[in-house]
Protein backbone atom coordinates (compact mmCIF):
# COMPACT_ATOMS: atom_id res chain seq x y z
CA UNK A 1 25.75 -114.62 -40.97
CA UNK A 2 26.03 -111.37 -43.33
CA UNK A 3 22.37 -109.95 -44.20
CA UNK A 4 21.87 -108.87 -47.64
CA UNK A 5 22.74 -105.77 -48.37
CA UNK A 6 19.17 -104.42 -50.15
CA UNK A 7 17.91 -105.84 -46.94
CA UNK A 8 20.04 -103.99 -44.41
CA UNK A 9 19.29 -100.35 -46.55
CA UNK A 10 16.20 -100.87 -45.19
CA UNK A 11 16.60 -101.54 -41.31
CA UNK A 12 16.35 -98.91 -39.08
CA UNK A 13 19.28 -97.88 -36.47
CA UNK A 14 17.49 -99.91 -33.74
CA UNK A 15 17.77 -102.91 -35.72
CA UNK A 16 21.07 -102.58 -36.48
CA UNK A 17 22.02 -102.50 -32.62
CA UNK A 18 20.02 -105.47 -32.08
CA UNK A 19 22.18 -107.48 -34.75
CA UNK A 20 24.84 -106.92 -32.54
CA UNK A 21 25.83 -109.62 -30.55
CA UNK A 22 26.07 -109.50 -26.95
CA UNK A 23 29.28 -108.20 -25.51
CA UNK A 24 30.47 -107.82 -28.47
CA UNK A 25 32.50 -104.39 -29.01
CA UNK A 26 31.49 -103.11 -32.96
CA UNK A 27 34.50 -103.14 -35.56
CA UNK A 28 34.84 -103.82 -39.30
CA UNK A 29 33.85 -106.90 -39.18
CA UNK A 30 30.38 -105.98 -37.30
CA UNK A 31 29.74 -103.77 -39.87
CA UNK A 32 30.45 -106.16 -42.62
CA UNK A 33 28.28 -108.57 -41.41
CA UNK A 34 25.24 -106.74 -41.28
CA UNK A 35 25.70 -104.68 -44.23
CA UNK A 36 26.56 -107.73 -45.81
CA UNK A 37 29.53 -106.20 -47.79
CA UNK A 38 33.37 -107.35 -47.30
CA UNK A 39 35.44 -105.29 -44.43
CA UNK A 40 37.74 -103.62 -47.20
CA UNK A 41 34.69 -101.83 -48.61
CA UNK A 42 33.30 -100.89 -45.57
CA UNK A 43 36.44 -99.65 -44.20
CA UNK A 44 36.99 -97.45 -48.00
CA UNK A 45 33.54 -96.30 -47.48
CA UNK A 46 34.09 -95.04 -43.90
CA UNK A 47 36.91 -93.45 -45.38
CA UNK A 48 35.32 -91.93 -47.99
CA UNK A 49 36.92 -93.27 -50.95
CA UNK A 50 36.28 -91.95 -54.24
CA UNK A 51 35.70 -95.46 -56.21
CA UNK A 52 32.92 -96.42 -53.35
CA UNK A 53 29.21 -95.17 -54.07
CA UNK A 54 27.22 -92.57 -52.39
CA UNK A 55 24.48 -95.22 -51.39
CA UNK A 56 27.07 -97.72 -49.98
CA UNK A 57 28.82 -94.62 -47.65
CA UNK A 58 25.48 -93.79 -47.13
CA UNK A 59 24.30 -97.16 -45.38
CA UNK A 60 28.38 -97.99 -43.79
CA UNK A 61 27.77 -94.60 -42.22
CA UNK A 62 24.43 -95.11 -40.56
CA UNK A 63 25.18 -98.62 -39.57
CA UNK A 64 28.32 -97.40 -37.86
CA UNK A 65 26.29 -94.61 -36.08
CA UNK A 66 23.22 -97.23 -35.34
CA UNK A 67 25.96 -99.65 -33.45
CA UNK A 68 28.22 -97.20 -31.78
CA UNK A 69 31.54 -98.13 -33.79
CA UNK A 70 34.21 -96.39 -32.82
CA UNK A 71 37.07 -96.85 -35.07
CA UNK A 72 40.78 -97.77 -33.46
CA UNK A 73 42.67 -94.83 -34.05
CA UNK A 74 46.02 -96.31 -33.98
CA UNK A 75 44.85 -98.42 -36.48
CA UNK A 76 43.88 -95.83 -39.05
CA UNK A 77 46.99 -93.75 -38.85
CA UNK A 78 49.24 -97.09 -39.16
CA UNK A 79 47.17 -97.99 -42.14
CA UNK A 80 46.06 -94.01 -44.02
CA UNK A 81 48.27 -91.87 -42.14
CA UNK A 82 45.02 -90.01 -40.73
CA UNK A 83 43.72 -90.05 -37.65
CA UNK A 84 40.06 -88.64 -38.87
CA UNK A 85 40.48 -86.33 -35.97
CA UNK A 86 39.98 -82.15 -36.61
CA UNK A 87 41.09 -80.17 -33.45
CA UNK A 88 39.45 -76.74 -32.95
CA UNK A 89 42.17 -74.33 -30.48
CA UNK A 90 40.47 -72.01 -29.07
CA UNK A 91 41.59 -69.68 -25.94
CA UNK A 92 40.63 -70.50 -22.46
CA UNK A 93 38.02 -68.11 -21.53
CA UNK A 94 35.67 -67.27 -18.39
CA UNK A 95 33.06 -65.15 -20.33
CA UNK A 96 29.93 -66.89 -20.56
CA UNK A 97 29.16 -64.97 -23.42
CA UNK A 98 31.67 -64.90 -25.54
CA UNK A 99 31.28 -66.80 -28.66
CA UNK A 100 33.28 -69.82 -28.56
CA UNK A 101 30.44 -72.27 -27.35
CA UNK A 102 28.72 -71.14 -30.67
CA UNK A 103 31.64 -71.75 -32.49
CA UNK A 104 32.09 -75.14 -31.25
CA UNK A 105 29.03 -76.24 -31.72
CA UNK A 106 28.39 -75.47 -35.24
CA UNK A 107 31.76 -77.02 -36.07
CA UNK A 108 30.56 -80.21 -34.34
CA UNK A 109 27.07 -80.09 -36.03
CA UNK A 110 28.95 -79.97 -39.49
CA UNK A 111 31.28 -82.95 -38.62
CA UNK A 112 28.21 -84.90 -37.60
CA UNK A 113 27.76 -88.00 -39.83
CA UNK A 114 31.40 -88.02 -41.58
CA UNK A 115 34.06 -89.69 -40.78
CA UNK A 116 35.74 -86.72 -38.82
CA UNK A 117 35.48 -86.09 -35.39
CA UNK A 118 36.02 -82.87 -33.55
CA UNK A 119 38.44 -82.55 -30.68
CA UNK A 120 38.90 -79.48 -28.36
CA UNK A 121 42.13 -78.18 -27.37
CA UNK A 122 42.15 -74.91 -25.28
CA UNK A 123 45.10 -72.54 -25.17
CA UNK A 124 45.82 -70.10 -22.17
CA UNK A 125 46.66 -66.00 -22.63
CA UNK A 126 49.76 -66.72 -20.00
CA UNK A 127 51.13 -68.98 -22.50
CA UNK A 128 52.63 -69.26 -26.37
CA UNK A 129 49.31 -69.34 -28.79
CA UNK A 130 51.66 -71.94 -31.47
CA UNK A 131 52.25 -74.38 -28.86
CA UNK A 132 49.08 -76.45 -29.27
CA UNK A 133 49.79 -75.63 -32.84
CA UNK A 134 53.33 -77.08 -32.73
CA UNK A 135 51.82 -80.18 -30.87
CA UNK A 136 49.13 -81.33 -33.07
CA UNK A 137 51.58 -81.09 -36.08
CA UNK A 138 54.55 -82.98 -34.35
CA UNK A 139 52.17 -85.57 -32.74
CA UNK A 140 50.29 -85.65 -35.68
CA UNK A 141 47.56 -86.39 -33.42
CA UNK A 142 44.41 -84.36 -36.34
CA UNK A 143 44.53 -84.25 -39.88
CA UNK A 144 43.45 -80.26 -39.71
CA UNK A 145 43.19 -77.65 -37.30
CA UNK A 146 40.89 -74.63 -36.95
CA UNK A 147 41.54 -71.68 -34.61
CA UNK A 148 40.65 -68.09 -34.38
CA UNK A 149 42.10 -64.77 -32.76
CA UNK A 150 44.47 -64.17 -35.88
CA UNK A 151 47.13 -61.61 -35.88
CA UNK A 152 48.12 -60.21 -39.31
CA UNK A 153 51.56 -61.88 -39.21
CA UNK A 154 49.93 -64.84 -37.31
CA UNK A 155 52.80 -66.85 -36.53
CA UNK A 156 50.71 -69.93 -36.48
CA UNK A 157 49.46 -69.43 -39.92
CA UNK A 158 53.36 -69.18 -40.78
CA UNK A 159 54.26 -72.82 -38.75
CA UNK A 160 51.39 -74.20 -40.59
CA UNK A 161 52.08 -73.18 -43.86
CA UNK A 162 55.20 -74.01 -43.70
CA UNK A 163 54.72 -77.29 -42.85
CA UNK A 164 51.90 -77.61 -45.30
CA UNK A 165 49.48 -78.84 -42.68
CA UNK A 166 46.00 -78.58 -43.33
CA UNK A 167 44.27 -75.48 -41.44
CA UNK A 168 41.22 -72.64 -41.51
CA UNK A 169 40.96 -69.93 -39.92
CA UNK A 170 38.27 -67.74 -38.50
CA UNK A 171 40.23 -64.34 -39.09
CA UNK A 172 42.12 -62.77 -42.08
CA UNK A 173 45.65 -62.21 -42.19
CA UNK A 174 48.49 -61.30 -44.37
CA UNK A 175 48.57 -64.57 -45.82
CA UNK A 176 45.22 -64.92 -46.26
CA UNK A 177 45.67 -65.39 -50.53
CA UNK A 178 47.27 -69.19 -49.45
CA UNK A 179 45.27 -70.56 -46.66
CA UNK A 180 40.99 -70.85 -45.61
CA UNK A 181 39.33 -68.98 -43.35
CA UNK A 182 35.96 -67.37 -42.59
CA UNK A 183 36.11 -63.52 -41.42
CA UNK A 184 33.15 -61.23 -40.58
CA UNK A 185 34.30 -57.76 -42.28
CA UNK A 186 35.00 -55.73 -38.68
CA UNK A 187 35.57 -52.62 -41.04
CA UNK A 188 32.40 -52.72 -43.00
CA UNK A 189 30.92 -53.02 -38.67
CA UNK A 190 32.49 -49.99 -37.74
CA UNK A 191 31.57 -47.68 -40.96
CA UNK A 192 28.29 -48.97 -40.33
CA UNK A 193 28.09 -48.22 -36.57
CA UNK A 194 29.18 -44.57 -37.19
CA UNK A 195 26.59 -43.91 -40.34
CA UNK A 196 23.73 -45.03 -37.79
CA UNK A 197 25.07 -43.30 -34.99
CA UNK A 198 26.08 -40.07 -36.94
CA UNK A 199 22.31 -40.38 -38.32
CA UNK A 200 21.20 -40.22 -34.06
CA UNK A 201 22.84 -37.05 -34.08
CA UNK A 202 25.79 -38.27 -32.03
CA UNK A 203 29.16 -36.55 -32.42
CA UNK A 204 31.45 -38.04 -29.63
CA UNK A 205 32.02 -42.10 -29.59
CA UNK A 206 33.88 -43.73 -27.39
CA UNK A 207 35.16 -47.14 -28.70
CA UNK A 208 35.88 -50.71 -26.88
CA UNK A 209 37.78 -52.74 -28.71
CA UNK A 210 39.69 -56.24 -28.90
CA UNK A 211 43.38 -56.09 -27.99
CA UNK A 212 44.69 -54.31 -30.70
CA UNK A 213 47.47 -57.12 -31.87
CA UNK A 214 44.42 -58.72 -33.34
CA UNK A 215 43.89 -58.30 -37.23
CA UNK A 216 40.25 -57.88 -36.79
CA UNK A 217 40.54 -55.57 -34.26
CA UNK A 218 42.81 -53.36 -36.43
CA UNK A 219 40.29 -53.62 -39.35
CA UNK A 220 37.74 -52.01 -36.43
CA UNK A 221 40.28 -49.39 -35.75
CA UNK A 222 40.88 -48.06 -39.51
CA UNK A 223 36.31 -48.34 -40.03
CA UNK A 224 36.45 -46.31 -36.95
CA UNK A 225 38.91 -43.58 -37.91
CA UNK A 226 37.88 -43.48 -41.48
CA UNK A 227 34.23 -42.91 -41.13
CA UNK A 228 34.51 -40.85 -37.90
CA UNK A 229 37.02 -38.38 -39.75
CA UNK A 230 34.78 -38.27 -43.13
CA UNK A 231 31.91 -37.31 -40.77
CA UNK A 232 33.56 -35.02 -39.11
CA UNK A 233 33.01 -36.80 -35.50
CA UNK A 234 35.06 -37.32 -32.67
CA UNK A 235 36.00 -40.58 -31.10
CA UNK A 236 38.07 -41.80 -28.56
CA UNK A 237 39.53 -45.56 -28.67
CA UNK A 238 40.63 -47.11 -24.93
CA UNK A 239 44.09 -48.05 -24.61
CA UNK A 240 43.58 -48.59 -20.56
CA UNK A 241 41.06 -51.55 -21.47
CA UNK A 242 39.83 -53.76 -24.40
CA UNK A 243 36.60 -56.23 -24.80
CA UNK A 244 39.06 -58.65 -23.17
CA UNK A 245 39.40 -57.45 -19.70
CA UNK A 246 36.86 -58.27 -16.83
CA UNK A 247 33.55 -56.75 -17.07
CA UNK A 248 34.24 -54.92 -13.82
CA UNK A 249 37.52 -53.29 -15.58
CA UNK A 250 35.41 -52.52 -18.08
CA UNK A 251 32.38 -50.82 -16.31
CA UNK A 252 34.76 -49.11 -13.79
CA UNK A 253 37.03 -47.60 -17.05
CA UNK A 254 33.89 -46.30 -18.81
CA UNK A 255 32.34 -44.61 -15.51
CA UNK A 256 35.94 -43.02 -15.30
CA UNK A 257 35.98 -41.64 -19.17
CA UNK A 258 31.92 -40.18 -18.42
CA UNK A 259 33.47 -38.49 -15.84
CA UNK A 260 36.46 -36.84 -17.59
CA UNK A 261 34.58 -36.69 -20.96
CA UNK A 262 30.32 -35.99 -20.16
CA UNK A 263 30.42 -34.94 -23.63
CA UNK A 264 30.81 -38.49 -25.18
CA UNK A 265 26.86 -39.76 -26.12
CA UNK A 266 27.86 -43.02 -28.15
CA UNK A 267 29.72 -46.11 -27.00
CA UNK A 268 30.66 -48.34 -29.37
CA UNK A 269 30.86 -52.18 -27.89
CA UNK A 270 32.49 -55.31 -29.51
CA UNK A 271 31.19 -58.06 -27.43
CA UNK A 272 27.83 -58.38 -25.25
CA UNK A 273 29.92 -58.59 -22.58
CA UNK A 274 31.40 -54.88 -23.01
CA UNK A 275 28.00 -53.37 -24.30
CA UNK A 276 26.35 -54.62 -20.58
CA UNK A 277 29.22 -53.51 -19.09
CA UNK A 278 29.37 -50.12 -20.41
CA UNK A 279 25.18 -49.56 -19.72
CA UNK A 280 25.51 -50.74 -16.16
CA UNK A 281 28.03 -47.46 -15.82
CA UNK A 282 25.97 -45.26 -17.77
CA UNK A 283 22.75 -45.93 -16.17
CA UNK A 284 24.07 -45.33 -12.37
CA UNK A 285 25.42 -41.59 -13.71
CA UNK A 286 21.53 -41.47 -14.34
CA UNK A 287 21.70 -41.64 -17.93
CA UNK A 288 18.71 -42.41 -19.92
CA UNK A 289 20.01 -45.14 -22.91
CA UNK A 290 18.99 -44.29 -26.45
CA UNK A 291 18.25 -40.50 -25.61
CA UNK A 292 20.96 -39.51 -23.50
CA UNK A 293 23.90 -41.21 -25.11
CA UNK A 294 23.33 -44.57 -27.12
CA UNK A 295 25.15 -47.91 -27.01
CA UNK A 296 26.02 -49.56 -30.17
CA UNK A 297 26.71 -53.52 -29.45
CA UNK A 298 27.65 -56.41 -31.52
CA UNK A 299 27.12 -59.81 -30.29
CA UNK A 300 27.46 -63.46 -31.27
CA UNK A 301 24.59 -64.65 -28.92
CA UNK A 302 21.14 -62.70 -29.74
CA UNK A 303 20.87 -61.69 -25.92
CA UNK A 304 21.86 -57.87 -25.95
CA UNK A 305 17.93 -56.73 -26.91
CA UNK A 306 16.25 -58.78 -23.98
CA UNK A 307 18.78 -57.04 -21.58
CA UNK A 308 17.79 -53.48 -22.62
CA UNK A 309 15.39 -52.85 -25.61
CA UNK A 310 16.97 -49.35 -26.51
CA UNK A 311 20.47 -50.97 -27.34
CA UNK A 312 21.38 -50.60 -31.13
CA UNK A 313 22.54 -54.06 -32.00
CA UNK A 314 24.45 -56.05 -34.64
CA UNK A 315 24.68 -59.65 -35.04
CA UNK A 316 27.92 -61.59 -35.92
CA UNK A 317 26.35 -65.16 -37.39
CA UNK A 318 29.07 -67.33 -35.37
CA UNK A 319 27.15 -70.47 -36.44
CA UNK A 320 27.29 -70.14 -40.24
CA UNK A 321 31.28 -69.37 -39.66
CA UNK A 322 32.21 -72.47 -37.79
CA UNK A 323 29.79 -74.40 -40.55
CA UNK A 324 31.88 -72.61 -43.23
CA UNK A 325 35.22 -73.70 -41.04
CA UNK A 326 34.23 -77.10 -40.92
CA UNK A 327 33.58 -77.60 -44.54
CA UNK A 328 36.75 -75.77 -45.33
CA UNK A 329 38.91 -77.87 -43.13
CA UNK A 330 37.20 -81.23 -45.13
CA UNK A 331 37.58 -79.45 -48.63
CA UNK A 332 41.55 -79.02 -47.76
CA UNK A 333 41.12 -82.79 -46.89
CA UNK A 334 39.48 -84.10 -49.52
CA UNK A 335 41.65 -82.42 -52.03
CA UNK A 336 44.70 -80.67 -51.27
CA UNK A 337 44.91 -79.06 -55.09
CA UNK A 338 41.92 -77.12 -55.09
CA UNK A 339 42.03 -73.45 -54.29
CA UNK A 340 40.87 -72.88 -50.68
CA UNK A 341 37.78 -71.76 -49.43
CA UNK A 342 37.70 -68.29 -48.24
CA UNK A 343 34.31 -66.51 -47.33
CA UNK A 344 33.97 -62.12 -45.89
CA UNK A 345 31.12 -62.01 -44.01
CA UNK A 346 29.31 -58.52 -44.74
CA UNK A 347 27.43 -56.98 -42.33
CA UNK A 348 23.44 -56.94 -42.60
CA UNK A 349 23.04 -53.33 -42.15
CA UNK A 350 25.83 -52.44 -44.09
CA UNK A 351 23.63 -49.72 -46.09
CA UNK A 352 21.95 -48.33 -43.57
């Protein structure tokens, strides 16, 4: 017997699972019944449909979460073409603190309570970066896709735009005018780094950076080079390891460059992984951080300041990109016409 919908705005989640019959597996119909609207309504509200009210989504949407409904996905794609599925491709990594936990999470936190779900598919560096690309659009298997680690000709964001299929990226590139994406300016990072370091009194940096095929790590590169040459500083960028590499191929590289170079008294670091790294080799030549030679970090995780208080630290807000991501992905969703959303991060410290 269908309840009355007034009535069932007004039940809590644990009364909705009780109205659910036992052994009975929720669907449509389960939510009709105790919403007490007809299945085509709730099935246009779950899918968002313009001509259904914000009040009846509302109360669809919590009695699907209250019951555990699970919708069939072969069934949506036969009958919308969508499979209310948004996969997030991110590399395969074995650095606990990189930032792609972070990024995940805040995507899935967005997502939470619409009609989207968020699956996971991991790519490996020993393999082609557009093949889980190329799979998701031939399979048609999400509606959108989000990824990071752009190049500036990101031959991804070419496949995709090609193909016109729905995407956001966290990274510019040289497309960036025609598709979404979320991008913390690495340039504005790297000027900053040197003004603050410059102000120390340091005058030789040596600087860690992401493999250089990587658009943001090219936007570090020119900051770097720019600000170090109008301050008349001298800098040094590895080419025998980037903030990729083991963090014993990274400590062992920068105990090596001490050695050769004991005039360097600034390393600049692009993950917490590197900035650790780099301290554990500085401290065993019995180097005192932050008087001695400094150690300029940025991090995704706020974690760098309990290792060693003297580390001069800035903070990439990974969570507000992969909230921006998520909402950018459903935007392109919603409606395909409208211009994409596109959002520069600026540093905090940017003028100091």
């Amino acid at each position: 017997m269908k309840q009355d919908a007034s009535k069932a705005a007004k039940l809590s989640d644990e009364d909705f699972l009780e109205l659910v019959n036992p052994g009975e597996t929720p669907t449509l119909k389960t939510i009709a019944r105790i919403s007490g609207l007809a299945v085509p309504t709730v099935s246009r509200a779950l899918g968002d449909a313009h001509d259904i009210g914000v009040d009846t989504k509302k109360l669809v949407n919590r009695i699907a979460n209250g019951i555990g409904y699970v919708p069939n996905r072969a069934g949506l794609r036969l009958r919308t073409g969508r499979t209310n599925v948004i996969s997030l491709v991110i590399p395969a990594e074995d650095d606990a603190l990189n930032h792609a936990s972070k990024l995940t999470n805040s995507i899935a936190q967005e997502l939470r309570g619409t009609q989207y779900h968020l699956n996971i598919l991991p790519w490996f560096a020993d393999e082609d970066p557009l093949r889980p690309i190329k799979y998701i659009v031939e399979t048609r298997s999400a509606d959108a896709v989000i990824f990071n680690m752009t190049e500036p000709e990101d031959k991804r964001v070419a496949y995709l735009l090609k193909h016109g299929f729905p995407f956001a990226t966290h990274g510019r590139t040289t497309w960036s005018d025609k598709h979404a994406y979320y991008d913390y300016d690495n340039t504005a990072f790297m000027r900053v780094a040197i003004r603050r370091l410059a102000a120390r009194g340091r005058k030789n940096l040596l600087a860690i950076l992401p493999p250089l095929n990587q658009n943001y790590a090219q936007d570090m590169a020119n900051g770097l080079k720019a600000e170090s040459r109008l301050l008349k500083l001298n800098y040094h960028i590895s080419k025998n390891v980037n903030s990729d590499k083991p963090a014993d191929d990274i400590g062992h590289w920068v105990a090596h460059r001490l050695e050769q170079s004991p005039e360097i008294d600034a390393v600049i670091c692009t993950s917490s992984k590197v900035a650790i790294a780099a301290i554990v080799s500085i401290e065993k030549r019995g180097l005192e951080l932050g008087t001695d030679i400094d150690v300029y970090g940025k991090e995704s995780v706020p974690i760098l300041k309990m290792f060693r208080k003297n580390i001069i630290v800035e903070l990439e807000d990974i969570g507000a990109a992969g909230k921006y991501l998520a909402n950018a992905v459903v935007h392109r969703l919603s409606d395909p016409d409208l211009p994409p959303l596109q959002h520069l991060e600026i540093p905090k410290n940017i003028a100091g």
